[in-house]
Protein backbone atom coordinates (compact mmCIF):
# COMPACT_ATOMS: atom_id res chain seq x y z
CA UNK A 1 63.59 62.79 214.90
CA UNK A 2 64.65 59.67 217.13
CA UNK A 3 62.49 60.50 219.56
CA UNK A 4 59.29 60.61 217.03
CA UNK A 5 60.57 57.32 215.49
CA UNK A 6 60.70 55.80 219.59
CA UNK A 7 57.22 56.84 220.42
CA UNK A 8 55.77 55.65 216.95
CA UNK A 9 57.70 52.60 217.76
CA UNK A 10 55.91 52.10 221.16
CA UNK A 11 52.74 52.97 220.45
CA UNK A 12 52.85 50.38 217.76
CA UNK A 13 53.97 47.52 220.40
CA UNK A 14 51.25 48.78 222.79
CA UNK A 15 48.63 48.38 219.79
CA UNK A 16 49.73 45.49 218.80
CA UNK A 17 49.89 43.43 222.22
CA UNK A 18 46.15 45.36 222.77
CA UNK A 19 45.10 43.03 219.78
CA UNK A 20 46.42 39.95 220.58
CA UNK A 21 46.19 39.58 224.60
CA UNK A 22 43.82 37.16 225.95
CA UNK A 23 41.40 37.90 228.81
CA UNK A 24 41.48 35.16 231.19
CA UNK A 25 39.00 36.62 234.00
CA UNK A 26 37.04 33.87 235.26
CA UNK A 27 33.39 34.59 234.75
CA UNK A 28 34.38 35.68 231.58
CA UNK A 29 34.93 31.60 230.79
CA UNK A 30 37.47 31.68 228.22
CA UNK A 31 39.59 28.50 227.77
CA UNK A 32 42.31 27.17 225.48
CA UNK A 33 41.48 24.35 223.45
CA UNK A 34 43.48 21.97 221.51
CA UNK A 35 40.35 20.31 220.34
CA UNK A 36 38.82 21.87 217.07
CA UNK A 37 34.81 21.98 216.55
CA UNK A 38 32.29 21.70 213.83
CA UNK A 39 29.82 24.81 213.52
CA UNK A 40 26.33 24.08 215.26
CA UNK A 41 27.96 20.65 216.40
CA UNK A 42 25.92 19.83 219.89
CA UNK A 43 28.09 17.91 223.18
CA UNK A 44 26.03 17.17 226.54
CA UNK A 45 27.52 19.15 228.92
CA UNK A 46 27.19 16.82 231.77
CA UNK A 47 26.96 13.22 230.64
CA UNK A 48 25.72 12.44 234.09
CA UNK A 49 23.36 14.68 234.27
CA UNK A 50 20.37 14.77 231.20
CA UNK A 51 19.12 18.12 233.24
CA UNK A 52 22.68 19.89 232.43
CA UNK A 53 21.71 20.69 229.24
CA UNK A 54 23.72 20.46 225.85
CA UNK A 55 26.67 22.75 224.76
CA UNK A 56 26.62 23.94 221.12
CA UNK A 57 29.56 24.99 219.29
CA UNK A 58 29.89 28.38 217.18
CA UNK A 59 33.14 29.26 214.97
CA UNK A 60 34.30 32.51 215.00
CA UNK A 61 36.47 32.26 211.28
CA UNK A 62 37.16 34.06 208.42
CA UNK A 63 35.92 37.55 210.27
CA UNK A 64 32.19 35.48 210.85
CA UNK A 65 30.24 33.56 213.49
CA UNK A 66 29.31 30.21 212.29
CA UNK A 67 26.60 29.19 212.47
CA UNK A 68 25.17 32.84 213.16
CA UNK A 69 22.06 32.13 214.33
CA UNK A 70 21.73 29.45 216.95
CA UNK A 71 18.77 28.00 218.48
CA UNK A 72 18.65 26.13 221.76
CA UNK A 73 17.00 25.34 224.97
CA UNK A 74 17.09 27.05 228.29
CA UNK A 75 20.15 25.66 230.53
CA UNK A 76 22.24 24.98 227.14
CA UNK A 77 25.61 26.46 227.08
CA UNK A 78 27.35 28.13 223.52
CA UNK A 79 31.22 27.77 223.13
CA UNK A 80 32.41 30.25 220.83
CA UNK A 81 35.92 29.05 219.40
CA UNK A 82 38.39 31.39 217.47
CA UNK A 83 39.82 29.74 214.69
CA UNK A 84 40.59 33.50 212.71
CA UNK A 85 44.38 34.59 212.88
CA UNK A 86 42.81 38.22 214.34
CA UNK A 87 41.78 38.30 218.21
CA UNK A 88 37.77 39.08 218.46
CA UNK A 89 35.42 39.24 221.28
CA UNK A 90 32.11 37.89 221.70
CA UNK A 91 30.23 40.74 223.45
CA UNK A 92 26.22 41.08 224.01
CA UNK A 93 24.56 43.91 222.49
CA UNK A 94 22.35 44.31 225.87
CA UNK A 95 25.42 46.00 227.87
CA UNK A 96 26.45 43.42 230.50
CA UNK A 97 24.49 40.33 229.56
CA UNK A 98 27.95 38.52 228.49
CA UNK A 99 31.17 39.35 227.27
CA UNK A 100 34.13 37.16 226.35
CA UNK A 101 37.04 40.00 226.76
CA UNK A 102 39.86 39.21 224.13
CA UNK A 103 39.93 35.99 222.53
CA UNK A 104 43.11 34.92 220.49
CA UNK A 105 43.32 32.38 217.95
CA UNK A 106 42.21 28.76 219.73
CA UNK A 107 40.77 30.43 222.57
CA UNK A 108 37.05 29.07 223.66
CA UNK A 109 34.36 31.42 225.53
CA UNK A 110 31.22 29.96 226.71
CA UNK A 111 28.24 30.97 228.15
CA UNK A 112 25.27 29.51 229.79
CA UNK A 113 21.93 30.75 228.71
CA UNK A 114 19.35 30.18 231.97
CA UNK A 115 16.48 32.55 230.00
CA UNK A 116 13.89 32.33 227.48
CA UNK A 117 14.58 35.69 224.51
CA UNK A 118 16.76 36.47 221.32
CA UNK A 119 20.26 37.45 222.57
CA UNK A 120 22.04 39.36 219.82
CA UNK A 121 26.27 39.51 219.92
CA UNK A 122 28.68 41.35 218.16
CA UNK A 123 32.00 41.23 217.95
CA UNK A 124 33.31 44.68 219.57
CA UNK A 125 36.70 45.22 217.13
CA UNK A 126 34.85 44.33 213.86
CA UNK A 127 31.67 45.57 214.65
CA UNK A 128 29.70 43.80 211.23
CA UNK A 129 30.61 40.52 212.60
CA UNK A 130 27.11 39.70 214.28
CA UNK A 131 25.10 36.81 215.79
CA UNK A 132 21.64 35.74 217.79
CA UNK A 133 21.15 32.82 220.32
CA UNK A 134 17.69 32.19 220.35
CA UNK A 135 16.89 30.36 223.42
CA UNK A 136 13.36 28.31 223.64
């Protein structure tokens, strides 16, 4: 009976730390943030350079991206930033394309779109938590 209780024990930790670790592979792009941001706000990316294009900012919050849809020009970058207790992902549905890994609460993934098309995302642990980038 201990032993059953141990294993249920682990295999709770394991679960848990699964849910909460934070993937920090570099082209993956994630990065902590202190700094909070405004759905669909818009930063240039390069203030010295007009051609760097802008970054726009998308919540990830009460199990939703915000703004969902986002539309924005070729070289623009998106920063995803999860303000929900829960860890999410932000995960293209072309296998691949991107992929944030892990994020926990205040982490920041971003991604450069260099391509004309819709790109749809999803989160991969809540699966009905969708989004598009359309890029012009």
């Amino acid at each position: 009976m201990k032993i059953v209780f141990v294993v249920i024990a682990v295999l709770a930790m394991l679960f848990f730390l699964g849910c909460t670790q934070t993937n920090t592979q570099a082209n993956n792009n994630p990065v902590s943030s202190d700094g909070g941001t405004t759905a669909g706000t818009v930063t240039p990316t390069d203030s010295n350079n007009p051609l760097a294009g802008l970054t726009h900012n998308v919540r990830i919050a009460n199990m939703n991206f915000y703004p969902a849809d986002i539309t924005i020009n070729v070289g623009d970058t998106v920063a995803w930033r999860n303000e929900d207790s829960l860890s999410h992902t932000v995960t293209s549905d072309i296998p691949g394309s991107f992929g944030s890994g892990t994020l926990g609460l205040g982490i920041i993934y971003e991604h450069k779109f260099t391509s004309p098309g819709t790109f749809g995302y999803h989160c991969s642990f809540h699966p009905n938590m969708t989004g598009r980038v359309i890029v012009k």
